[in-house]
Protein backbone atom coordinates (compact mmCIF):
# COMPACT_ATOMS: atom_id res chain seq x y z
CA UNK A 1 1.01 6.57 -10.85
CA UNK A 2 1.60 8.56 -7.35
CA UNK A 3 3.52 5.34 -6.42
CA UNK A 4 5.46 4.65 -8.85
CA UNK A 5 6.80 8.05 -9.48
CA UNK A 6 7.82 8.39 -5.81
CA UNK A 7 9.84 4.73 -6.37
CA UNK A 8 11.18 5.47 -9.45
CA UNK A 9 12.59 9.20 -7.52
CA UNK A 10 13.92 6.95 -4.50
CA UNK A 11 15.62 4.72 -6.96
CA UNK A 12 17.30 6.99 -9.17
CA UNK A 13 18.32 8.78 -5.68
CA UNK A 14 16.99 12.17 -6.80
CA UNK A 15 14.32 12.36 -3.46
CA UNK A 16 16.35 15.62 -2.64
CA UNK A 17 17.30 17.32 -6.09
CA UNK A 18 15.27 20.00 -4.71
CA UNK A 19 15.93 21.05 -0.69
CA UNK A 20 12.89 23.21 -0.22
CA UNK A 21 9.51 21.94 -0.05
CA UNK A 22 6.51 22.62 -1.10
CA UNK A 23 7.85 24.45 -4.20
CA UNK A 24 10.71 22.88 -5.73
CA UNK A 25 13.17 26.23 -6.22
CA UNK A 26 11.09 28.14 -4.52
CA UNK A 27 8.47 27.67 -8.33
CA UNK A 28 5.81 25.47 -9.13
CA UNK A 29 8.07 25.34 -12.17
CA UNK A 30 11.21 25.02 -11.29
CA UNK A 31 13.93 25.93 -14.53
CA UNK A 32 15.10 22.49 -16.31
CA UNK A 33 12.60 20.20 -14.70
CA UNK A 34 11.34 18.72 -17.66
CA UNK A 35 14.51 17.93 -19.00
CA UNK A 36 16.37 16.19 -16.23
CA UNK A 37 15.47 13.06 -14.94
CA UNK A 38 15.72 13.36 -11.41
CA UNK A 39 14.03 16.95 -11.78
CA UNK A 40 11.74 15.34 -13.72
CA UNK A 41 11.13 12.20 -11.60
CA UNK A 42 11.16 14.56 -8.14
CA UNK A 43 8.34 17.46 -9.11
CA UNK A 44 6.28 15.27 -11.09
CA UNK A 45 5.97 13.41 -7.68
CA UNK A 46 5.28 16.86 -6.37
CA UNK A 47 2.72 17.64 -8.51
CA UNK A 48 0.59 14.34 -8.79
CA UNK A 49 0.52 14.62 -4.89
CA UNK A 50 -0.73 17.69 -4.76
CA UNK A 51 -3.54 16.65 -7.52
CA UNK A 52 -4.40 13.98 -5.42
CA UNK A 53 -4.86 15.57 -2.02
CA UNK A 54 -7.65 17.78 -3.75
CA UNK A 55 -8.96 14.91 -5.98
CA UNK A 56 -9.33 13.08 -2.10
CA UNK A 57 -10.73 15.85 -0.52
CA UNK A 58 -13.09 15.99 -3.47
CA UNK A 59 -14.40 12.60 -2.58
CA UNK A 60 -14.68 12.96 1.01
CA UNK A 61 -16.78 16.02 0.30
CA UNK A 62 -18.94 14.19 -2.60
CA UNK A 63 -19.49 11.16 0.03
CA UNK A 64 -20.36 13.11 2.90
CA UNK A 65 -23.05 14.72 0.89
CA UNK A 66 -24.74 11.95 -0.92
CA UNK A 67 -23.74 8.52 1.33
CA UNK A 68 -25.67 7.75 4.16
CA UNK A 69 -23.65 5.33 5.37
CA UNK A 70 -22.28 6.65 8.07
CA UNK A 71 -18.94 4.39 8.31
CA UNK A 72 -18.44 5.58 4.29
CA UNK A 73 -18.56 8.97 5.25
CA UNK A 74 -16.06 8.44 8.09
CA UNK A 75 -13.44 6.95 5.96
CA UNK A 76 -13.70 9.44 3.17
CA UNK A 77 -12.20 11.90 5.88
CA UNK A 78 -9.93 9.50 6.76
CA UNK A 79 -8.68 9.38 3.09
CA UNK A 80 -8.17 12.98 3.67
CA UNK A 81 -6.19 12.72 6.86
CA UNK A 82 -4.45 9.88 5.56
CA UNK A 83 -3.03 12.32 2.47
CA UNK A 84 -2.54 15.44 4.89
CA UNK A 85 -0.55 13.24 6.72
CA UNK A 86 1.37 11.97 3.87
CA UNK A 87 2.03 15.29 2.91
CA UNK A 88 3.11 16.40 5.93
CA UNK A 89 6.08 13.83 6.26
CA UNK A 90 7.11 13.76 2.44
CA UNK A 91 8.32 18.16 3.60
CA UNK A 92 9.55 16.62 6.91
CA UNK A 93 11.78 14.16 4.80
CA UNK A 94 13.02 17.02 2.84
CA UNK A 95 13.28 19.61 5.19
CA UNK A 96 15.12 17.87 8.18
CA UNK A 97 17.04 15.58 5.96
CA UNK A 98 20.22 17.44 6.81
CA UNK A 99 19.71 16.33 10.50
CA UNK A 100 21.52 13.54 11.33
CA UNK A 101 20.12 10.66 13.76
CA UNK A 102 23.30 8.46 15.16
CA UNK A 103 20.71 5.82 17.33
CA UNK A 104 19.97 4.81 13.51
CA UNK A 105 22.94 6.67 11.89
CA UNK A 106 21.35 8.20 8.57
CA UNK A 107 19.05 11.45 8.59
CA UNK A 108 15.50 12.53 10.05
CA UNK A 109 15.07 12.74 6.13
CA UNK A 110 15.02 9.07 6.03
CA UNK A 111 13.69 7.93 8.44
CA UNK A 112 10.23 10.26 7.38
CA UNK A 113 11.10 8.64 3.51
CA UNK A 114 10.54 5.53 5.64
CA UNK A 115 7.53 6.45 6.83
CA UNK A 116 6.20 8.22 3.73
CA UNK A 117 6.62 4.43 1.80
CA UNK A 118 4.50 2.83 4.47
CA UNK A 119 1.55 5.63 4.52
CA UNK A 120 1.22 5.23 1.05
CA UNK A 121 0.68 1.63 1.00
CA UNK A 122 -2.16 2.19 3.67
CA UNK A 123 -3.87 5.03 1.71
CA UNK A 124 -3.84 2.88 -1.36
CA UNK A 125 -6.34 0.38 0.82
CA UNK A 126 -8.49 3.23 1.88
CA UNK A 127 -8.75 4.25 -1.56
CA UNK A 128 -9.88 0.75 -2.63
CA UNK A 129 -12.03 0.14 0.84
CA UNK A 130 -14.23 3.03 -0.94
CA UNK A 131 -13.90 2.45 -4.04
CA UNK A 132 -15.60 -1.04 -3.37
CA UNK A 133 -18.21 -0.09 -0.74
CA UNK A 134 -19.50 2.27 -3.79
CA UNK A 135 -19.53 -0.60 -6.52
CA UNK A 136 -22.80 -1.73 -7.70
CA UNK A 137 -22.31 -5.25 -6.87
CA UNK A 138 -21.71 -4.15 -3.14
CA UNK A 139 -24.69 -1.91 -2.69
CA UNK A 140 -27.06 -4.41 -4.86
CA UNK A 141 -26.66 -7.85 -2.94
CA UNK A 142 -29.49 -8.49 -0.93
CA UNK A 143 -29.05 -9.04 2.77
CA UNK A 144 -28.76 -12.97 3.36
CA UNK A 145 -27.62 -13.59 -0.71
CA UNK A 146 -24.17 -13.07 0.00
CA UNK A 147 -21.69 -15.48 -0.14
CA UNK A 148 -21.27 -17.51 3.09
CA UNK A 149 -17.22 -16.72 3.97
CA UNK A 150 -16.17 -18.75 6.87
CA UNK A 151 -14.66 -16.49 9.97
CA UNK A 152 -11.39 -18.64 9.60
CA UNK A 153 -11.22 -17.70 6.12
CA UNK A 154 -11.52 -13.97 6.93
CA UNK A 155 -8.88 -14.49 9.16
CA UNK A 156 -6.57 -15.58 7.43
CA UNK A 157 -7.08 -12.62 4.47
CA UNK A 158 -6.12 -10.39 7.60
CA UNK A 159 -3.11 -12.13 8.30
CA UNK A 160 -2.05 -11.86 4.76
CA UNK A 161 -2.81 -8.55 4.69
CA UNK A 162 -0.58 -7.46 8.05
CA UNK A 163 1.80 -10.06 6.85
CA UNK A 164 2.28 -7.72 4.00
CA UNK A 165 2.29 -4.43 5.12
CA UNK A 166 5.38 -5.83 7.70
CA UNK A 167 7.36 -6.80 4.44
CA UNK A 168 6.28 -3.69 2.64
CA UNK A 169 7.59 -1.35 6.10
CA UNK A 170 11.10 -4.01 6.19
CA UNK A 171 11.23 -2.99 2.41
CA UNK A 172 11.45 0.49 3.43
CA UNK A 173 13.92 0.19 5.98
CA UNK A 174 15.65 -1.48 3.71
CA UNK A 175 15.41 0.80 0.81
CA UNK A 176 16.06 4.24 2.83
CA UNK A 177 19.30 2.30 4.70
CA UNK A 178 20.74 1.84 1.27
CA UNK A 179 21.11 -1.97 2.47
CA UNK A 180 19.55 -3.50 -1.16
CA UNK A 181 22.62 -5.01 -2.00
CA UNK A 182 23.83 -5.69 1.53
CA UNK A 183 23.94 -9.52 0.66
CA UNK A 184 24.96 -8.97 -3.51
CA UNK A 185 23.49 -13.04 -4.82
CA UNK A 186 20.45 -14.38 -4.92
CA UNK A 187 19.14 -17.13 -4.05
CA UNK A 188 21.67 -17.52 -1.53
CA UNK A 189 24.43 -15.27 0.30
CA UNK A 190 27.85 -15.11 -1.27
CA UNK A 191 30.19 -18.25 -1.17
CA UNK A 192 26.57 -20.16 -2.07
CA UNK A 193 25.23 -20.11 1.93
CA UNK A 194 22.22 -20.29 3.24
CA UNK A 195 23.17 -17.74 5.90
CA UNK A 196 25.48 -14.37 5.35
CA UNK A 197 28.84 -15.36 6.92
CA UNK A 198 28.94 -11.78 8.61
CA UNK A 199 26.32 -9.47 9.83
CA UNK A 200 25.42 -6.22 10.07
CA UNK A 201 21.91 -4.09 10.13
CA UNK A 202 22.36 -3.64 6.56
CA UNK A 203 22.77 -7.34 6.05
CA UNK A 204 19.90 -8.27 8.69
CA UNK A 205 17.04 -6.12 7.24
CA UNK A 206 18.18 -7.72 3.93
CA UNK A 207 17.66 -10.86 5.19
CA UNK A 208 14.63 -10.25 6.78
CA UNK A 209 13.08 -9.24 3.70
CA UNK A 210 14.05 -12.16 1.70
CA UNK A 211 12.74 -14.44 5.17
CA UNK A 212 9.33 -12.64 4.74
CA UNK A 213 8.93 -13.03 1.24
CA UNK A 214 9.27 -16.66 1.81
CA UNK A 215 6.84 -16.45 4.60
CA UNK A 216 4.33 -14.44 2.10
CA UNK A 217 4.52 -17.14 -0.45
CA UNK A 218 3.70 -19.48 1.54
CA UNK A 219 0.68 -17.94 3.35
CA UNK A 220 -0.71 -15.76 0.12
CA UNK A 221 -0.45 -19.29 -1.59
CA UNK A 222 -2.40 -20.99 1.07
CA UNK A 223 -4.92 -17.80 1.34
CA UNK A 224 -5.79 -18.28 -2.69
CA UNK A 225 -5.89 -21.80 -2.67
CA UNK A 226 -8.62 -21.32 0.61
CA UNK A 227 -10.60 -19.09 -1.77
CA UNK A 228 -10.79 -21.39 -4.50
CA UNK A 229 -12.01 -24.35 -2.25
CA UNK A 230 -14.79 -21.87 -0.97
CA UNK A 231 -17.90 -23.54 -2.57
CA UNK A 232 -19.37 -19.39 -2.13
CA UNK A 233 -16.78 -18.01 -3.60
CA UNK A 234 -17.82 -16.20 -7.14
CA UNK A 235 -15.88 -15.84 -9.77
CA UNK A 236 -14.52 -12.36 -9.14
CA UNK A 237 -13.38 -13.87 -5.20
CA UNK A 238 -11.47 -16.52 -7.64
CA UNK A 239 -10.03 -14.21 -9.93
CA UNK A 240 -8.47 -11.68 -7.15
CA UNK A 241 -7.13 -14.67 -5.85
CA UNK A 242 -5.38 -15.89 -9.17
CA UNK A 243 -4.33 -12.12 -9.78
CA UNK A 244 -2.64 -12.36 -5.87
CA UNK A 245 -0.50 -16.17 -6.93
CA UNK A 246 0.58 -14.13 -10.56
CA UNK A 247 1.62 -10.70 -8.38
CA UNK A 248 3.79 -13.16 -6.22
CA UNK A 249 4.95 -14.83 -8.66
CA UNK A 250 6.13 -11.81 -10.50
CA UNK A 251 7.32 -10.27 -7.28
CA UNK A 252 9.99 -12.66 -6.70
CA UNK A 253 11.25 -12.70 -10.04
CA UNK A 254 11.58 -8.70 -10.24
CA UNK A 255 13.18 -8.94 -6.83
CA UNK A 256 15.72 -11.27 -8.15
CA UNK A 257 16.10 -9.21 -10.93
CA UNK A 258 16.82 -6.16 -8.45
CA UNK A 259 19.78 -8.00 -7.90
CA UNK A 260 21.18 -9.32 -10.57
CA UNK A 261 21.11 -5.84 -12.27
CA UNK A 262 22.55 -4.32 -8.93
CA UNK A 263 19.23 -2.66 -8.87
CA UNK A 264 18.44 -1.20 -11.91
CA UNK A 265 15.92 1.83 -11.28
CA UNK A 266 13.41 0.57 -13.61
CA UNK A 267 13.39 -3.07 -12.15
CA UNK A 268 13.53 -1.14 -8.67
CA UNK A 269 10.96 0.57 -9.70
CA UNK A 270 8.88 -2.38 -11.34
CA UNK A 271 9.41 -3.91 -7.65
CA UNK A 272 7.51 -1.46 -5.24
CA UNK A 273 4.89 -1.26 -7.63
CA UNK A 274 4.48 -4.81 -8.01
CA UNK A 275 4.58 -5.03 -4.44
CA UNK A 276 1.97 -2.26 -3.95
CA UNK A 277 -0.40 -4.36 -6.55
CA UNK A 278 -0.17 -7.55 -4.57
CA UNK A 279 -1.05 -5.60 -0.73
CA UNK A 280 -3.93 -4.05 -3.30
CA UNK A 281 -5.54 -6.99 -4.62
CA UNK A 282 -5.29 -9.23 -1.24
CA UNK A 283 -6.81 -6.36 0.39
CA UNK A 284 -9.82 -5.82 -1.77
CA UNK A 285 -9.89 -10.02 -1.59
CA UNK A 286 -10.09 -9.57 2.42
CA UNK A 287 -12.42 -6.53 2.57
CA UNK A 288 -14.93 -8.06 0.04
CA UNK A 289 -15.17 -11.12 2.32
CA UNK A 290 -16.22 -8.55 5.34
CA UNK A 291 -18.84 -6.92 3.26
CA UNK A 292 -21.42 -8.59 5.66
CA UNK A 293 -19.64 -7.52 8.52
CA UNK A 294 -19.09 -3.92 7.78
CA UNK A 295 -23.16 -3.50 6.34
CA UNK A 296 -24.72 -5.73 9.19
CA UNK A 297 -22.51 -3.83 11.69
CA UNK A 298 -23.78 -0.32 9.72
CA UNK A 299 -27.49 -1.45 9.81
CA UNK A 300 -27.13 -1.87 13.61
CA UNK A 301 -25.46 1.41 14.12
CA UNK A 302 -28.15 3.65 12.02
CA UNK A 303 -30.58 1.47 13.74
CA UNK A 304 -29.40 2.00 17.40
CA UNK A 305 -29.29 6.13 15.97
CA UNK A 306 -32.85 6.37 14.51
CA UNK A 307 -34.78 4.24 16.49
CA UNK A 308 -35.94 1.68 13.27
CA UNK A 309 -37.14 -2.16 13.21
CA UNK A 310 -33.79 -4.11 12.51
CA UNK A 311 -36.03 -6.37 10.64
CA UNK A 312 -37.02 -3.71 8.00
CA UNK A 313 -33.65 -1.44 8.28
CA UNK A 314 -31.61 -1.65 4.56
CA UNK A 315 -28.78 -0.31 3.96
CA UNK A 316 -28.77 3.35 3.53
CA UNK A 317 -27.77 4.33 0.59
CA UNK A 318 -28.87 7.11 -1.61
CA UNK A 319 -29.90 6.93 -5.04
């Protein structure tokens, strides 16, 4: 929801209806914000932030008092840095948006929305990191039952996963230097080219994006069908690798639709989320396949700490 609020407030252009932070009109309710749109859009994205920076800090408390594992506990407070931070540079984009940069010419406003986009993306995967370390089926599979994931299949989930977060940061560029319609067709450039016949930054980034989603399809593509070949692999590994080949698939088609509409808010909208979803479930894909990794390196940690046999040590968790 936090997401897609804060795309649907960058697409509609209203990210500085109000140009004080952190009340919006100097009120938690500012006059007229439930009936206009970009009010509407703007302070909502206020307000679910602000619910979840305490619903975050709730969880780092709750894990820090009944998780022993010790790695848990530390990113539970990263969560919590991770929105502090966030909130920090979502005021910094409203406050010094009125200062112009020329190096990059648009505003220190922009170039923190920039920023903002790609912090949420990586607190989204912190979210999920715990969210899955907690699940039943993590905590319950006995040490040496686990599905046997081959290192250059682990790999290769990280590579998506960078891959990703690149296009998602070129998105932003892209989004916050106005350059969406930069090149105005799809599939190719105007006149029917391959290439844009001119260039400019606006043009580039525009390009790059489309070059990247290229390269994602091709590497998510080859990630899932990896997965599926993976005689280990259960049926939930399968599945998040199905969900990733539909998210792409939908991807490119909203992107396309971006276009064709001259970027319709709603398709705009439909786009970052979509693009948020697929990051989410090739994450959770990669992270489940380091669940050995992550609890055999935890054993070995509390281990080296308390002085146990690493032949009896479980994994501590707390009923």
């Amino acid at each position: 929801m936090l997401v897609m609020l804060g795309a649907f407030t960058t697409s509609i252009g209203a990210g500085m209806i109000f140009p004080d932070w952190p009340l919006s009109n100097g009120s938690l309710s500012p006059d007229g914000w439930l009936r206009n749109a970009a009010m509407f859009a703007e302070h909502a994205h206020r307000l679910s932030a602000g619910i979840m920076s305490a619903a975050t800090l709730w969880l780092a408390a709750a894990l820090w008092i009944c998780e022993e594992r010790r790695w848990l506990r530390r990113l539970g407070w990263s969560a919590v840095a991770l929105v502090a931070l966030q909130a920090i540079v979502g005021g910094l984009r409203v406050l010094l948006d009125p200062v112009n940069v020329p190096a990059v010419d648009t505003s220190a406003g922009q170039v923190f929305a920039m920023l903002h986009a790609c912090l949420a993306q990586t607190f989204v995967c912190v979210l999920l990191a715990i969210a899955a370390a907690l699940s039943r089926p993590w905590i319950e599979v006995a040490s040496g039952s686990s599905p046997s994931v081959p290192a250059r299949l682990r790999l290769l989930g990280v590579i998506c996963c960078a891959l990703l977060l690149v296009q998602l940061a070129i998105a932003a560029v892209m989004r916050h230097s106005f350059a969406g319609l930069a090149i105005p067709t799809f599939p190719l450039a105007p006149g029917g080219r391959l290439l844009p016949a001119h260039w400019n930054f606006g043009i580039g980034i525009n390009f790059a994006h489309r070059a990247m989603a290229l390269v994602l399809a091709v590497a998510l593509g080859w990630l899932a069908q990896a997965v599926w070949r993976n005689p280990a692999a259960g049926r939930g590994w399968k599945s998040l690798a199905s969900l990733v080949v539909v998210f792409v698939g939908v991807q490119i088609g909203l992107g396309a639709s971006v276009i064709w509409t001259a970027r319709n808010p709603y398709f705009t909208t439909a786009h970052v989320v979509v693009g948020a979803l697929t990051l989410s479930a090739t994450f959770m894909l990669t992270w489940v396949m380091h669940r050995d990794v992550l609890e055999d390196f935890s054993e070995i940690s509390e281990v080296g700490c308390r002085g146990q046999n690493p032949t009896v040590a479980r994994i501590p968790v707390r009923a």
